[in-house]
N, C-alpha and C. Protein backbone atom coordinates (compact mmCIF):
# COMPACT_ATOMS: atom_id res chain seq x y z
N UNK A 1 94.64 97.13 87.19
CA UNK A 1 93.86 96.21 88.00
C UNK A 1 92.59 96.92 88.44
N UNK A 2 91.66 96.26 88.39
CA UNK A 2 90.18 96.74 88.40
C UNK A 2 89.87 96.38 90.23
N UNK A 3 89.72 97.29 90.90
CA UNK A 3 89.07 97.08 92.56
C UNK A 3 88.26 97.41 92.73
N UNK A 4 86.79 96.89 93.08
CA UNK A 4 85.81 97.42 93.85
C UNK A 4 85.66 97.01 95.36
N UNK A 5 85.57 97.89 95.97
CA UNK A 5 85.11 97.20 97.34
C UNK A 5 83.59 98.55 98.05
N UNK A 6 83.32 97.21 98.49
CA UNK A 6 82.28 97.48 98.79
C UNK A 6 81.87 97.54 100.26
N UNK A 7 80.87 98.34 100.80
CA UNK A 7 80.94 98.92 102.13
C UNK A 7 80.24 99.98 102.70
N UNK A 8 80.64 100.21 104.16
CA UNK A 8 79.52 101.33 104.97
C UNK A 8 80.98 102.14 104.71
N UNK A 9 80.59 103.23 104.46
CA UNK A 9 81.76 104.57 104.94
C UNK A 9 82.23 105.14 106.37
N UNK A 10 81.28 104.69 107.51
CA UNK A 10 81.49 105.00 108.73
C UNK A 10 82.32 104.02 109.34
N UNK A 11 82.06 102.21 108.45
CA UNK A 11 82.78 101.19 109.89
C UNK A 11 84.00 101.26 109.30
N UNK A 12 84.76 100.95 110.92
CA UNK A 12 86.33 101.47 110.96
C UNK A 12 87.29 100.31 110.49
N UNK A 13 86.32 99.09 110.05
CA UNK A 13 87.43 97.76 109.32
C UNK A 13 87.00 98.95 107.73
N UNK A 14 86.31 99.48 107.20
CA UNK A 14 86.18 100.06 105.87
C UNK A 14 87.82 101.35 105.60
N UNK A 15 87.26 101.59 106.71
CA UNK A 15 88.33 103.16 106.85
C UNK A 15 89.37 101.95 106.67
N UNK A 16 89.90 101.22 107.69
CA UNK A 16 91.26 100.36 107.68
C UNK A 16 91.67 100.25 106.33
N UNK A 17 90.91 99.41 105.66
CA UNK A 17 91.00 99.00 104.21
C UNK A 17 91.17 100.07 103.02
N UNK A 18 89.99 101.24 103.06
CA UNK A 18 90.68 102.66 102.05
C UNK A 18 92.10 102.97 102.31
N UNK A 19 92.61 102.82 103.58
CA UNK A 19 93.79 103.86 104.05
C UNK A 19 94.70 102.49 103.48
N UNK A 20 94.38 101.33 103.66
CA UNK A 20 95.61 100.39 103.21
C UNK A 20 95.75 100.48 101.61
N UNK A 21 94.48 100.56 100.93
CA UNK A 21 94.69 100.87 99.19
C UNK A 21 95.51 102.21 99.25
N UNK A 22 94.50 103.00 99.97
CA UNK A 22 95.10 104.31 99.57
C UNK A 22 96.96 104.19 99.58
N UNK A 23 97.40 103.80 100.83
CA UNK A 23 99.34 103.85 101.04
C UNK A 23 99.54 102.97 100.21
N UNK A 24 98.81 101.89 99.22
CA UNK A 24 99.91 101.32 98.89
C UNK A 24 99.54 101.70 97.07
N UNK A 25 99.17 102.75 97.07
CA UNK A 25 98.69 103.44 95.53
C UNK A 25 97.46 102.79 94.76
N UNK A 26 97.19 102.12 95.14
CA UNK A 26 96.46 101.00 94.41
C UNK A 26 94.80 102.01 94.22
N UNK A 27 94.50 101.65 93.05
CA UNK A 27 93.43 102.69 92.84
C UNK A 27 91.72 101.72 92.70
N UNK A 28 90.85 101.88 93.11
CA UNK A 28 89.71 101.35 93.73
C UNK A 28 88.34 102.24 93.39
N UNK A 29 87.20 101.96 93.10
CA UNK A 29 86.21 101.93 93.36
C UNK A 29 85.24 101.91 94.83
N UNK A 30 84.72 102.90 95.37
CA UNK A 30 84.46 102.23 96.69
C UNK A 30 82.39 102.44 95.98
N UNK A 31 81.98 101.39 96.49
CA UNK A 31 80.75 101.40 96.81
C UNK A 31 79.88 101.15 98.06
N UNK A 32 79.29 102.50 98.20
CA UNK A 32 78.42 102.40 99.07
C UNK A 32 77.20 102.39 99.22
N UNK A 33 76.94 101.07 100.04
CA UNK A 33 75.82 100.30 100.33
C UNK A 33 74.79 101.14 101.19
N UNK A 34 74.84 101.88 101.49
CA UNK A 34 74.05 102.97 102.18
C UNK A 34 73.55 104.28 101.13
N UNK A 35 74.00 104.10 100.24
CA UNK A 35 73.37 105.32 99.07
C UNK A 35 73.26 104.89 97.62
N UNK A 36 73.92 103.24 97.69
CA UNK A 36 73.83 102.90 96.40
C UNK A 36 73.39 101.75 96.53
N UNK A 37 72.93 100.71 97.77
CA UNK A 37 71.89 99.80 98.10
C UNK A 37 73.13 99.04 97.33
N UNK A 38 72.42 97.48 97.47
CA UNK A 38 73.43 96.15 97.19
C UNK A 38 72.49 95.20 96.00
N UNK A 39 73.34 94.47 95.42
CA UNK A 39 72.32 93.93 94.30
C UNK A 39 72.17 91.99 94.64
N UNK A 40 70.94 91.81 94.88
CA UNK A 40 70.73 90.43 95.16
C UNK A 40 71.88 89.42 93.95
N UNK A 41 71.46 89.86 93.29
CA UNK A 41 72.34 88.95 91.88
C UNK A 41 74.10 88.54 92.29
N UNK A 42 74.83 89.98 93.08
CA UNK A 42 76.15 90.10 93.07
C UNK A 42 76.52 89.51 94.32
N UNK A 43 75.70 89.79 95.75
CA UNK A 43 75.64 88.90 96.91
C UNK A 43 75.77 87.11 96.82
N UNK A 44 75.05 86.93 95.78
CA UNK A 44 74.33 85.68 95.28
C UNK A 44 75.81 85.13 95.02
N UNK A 45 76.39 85.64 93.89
CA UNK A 45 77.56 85.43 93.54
C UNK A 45 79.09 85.36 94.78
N UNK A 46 79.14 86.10 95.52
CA UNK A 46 80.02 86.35 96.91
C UNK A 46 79.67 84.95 97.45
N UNK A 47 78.42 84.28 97.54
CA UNK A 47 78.34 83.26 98.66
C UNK A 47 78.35 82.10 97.92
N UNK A 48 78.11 82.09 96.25
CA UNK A 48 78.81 81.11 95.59
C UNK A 48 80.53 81.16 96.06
N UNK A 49 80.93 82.14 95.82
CA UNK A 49 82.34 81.94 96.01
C UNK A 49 82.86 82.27 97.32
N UNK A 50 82.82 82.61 98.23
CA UNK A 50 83.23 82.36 99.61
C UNK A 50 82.60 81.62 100.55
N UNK A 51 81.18 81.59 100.22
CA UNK A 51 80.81 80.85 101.26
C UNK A 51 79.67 81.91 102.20
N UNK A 52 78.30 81.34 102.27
CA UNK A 52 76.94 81.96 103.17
C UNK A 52 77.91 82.48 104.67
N UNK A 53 78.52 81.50 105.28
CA UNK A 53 79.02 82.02 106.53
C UNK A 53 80.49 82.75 106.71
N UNK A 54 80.87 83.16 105.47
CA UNK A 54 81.77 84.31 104.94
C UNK A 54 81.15 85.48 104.66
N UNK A 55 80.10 85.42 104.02
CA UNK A 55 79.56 86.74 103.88
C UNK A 55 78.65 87.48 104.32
N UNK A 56 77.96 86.82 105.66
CA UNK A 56 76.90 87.03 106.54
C UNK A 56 77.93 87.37 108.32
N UNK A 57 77.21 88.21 108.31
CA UNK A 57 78.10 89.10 109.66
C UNK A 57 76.69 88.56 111.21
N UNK A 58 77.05 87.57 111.47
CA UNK A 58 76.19 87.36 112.62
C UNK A 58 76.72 87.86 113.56
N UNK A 59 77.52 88.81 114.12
CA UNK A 59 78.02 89.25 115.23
C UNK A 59 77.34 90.70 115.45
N UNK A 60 77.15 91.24 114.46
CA UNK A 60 76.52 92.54 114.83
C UNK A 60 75.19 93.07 115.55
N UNK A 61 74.94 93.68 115.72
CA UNK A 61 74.02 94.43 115.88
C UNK A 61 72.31 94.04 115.10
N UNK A 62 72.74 94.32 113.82
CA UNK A 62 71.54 94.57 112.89
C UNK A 62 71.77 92.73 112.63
N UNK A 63 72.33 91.87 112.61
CA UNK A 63 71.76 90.54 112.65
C UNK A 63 70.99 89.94 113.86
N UNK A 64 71.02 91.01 114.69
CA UNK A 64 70.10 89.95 115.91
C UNK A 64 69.12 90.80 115.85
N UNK A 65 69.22 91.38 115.15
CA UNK A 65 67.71 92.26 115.20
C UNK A 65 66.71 91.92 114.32
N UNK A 66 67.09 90.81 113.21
CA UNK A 66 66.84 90.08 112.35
C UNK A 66 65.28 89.96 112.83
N UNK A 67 64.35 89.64 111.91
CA UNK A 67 63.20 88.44 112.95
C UNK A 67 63.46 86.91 112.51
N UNK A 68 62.74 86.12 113.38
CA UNK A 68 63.08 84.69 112.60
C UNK A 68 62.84 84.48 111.33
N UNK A 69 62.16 85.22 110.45
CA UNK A 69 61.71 84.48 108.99
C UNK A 69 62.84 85.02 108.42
N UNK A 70 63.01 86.48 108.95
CA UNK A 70 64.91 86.70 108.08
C UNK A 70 66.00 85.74 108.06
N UNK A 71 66.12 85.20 109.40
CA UNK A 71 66.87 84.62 109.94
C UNK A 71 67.21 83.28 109.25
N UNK A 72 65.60 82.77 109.24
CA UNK A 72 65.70 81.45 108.71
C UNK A 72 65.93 81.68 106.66
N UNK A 73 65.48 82.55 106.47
CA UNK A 73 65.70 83.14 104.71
C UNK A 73 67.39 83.02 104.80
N UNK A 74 67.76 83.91 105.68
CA UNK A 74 69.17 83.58 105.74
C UNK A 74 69.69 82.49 105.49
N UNK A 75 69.29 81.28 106.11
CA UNK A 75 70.03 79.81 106.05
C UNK A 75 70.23 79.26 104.62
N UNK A 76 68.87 79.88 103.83
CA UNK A 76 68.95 79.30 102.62
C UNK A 76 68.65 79.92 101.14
N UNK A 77 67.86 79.95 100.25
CA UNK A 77 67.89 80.77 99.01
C UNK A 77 67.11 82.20 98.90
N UNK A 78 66.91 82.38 99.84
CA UNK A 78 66.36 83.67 99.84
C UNK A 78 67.44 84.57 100.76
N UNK A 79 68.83 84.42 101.16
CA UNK A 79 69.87 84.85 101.96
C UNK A 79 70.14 86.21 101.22
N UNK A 80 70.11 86.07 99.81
CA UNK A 80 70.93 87.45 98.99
C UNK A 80 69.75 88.19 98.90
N UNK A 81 68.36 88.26 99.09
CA UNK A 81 67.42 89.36 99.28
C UNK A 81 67.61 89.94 100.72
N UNK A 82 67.32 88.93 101.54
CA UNK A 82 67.65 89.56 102.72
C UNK A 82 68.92 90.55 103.07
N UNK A 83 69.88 89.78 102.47
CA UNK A 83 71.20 90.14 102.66
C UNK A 83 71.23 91.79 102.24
N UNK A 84 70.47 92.25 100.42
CA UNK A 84 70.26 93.67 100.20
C UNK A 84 69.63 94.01 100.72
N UNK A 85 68.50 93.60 101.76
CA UNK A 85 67.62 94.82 102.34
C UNK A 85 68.34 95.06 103.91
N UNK A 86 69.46 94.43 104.40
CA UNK A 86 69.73 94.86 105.56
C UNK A 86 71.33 94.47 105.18
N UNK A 87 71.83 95.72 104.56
CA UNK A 87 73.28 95.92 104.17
C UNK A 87 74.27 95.48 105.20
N UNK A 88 74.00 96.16 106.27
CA UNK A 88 74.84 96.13 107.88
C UNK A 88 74.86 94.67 108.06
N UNK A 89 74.30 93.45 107.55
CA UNK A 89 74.98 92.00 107.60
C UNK A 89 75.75 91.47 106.80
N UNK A 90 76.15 92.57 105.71
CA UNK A 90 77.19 92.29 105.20
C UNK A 90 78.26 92.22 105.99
N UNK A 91 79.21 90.91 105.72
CA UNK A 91 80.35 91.33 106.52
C UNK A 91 81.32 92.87 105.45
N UNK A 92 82.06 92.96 106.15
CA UNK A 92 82.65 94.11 105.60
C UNK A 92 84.21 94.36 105.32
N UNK A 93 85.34 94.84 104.68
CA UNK A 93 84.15 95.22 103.79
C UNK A 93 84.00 94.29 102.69
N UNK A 94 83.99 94.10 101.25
CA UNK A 94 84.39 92.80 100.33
C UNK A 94 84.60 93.80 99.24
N UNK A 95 85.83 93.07 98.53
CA UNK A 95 86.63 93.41 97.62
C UNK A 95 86.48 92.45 96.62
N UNK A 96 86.00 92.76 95.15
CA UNK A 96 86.09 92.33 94.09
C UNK A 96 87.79 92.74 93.56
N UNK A 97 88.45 91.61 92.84
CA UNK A 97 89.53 91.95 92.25
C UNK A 97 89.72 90.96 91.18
N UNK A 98 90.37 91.02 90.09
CA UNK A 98 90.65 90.43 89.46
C UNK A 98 90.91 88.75 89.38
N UNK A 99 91.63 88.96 90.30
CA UNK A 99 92.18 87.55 90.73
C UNK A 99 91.17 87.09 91.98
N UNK A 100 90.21 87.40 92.60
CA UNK A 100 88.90 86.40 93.03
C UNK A 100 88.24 88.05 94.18
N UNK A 101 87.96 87.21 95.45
CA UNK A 101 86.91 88.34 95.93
C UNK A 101 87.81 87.98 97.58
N UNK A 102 87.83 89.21 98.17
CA UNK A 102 88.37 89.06 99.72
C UNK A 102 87.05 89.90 100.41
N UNK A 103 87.14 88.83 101.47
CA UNK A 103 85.93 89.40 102.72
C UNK A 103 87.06 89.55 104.12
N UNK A 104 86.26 90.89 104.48
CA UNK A 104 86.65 91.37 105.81
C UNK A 104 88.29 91.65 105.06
N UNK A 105 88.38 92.27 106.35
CA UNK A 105 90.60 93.30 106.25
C UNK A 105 91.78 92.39 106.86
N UNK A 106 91.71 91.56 106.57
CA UNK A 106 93.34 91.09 107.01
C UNK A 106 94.80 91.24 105.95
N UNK A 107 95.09 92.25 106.77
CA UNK A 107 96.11 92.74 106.12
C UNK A 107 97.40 91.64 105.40
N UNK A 108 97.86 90.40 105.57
CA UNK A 108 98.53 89.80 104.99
C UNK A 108 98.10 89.01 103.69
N UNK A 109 96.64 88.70 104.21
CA UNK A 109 95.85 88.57 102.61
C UNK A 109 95.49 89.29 101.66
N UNK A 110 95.33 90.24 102.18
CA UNK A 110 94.96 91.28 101.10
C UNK A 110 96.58 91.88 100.35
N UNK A 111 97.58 91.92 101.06
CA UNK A 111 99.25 92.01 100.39
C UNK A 111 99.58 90.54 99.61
N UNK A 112 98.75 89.53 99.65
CA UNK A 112 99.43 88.50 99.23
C UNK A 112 98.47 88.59 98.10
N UNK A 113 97.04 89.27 98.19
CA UNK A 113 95.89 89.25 96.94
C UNK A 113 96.53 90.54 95.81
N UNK A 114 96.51 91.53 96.50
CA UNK A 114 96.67 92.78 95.83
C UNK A 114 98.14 93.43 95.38
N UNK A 115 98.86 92.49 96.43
CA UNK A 115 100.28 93.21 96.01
C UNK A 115 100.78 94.16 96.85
């Protein structure tokens, strides 16, 4: 089974999620968005399939720091540029897998996705 997940290395839902692949053997890809930047094209794709207000982290920090033209880019087709130039609104972390894509760590979904 092929895993990528993707992510900051410092936030502690990321750590949650390595340490849950890691115990349950499952072997992964981690990419990081802080040294390996994010690709408009693959974002693009995440909010086809989960959904703009699945994959946009308005609670943080670095989204209110937004200015309005980000903000409003956000609402609509210009969301996955914005989205790569200010990584930290990614929600976190997101997992590509075989069988579809999981956003954010909840541990009973991700045992019912991954096994």
């Amino acid at each position: 089974m092929s895993i990528t997940l993707y992510g900051i290395p410092n936030c502690d839902t990321v750590k949650k999620a390595r340490t849950w692949l890691d115990a349950k053997g499952l072997a992964y890809t981690f990419h990081d968005y802080k040294k390996q930047g994010a690709d408009p094209a693959r974002i693009a794709g995440w909010i086809a399939k989960a959904g703009l207000d699945k994959i946009v982290n308005k609670a943080g920090t670095t989204y209110r720091k937004l200015d309005d033209a980000q903000k409003t880019a956000l609402s609509g087709d210009g969301a996955p540029a914005v989205l790569a130039e200010n990584t930290s609104v990614i929600k976190r972390p997101i997992v590509e897998h075989p069988a579809g894509l999981l956003v954010g760590f909840k541990e009973a979904e991700w045992s019912a996705a991954l096994g």
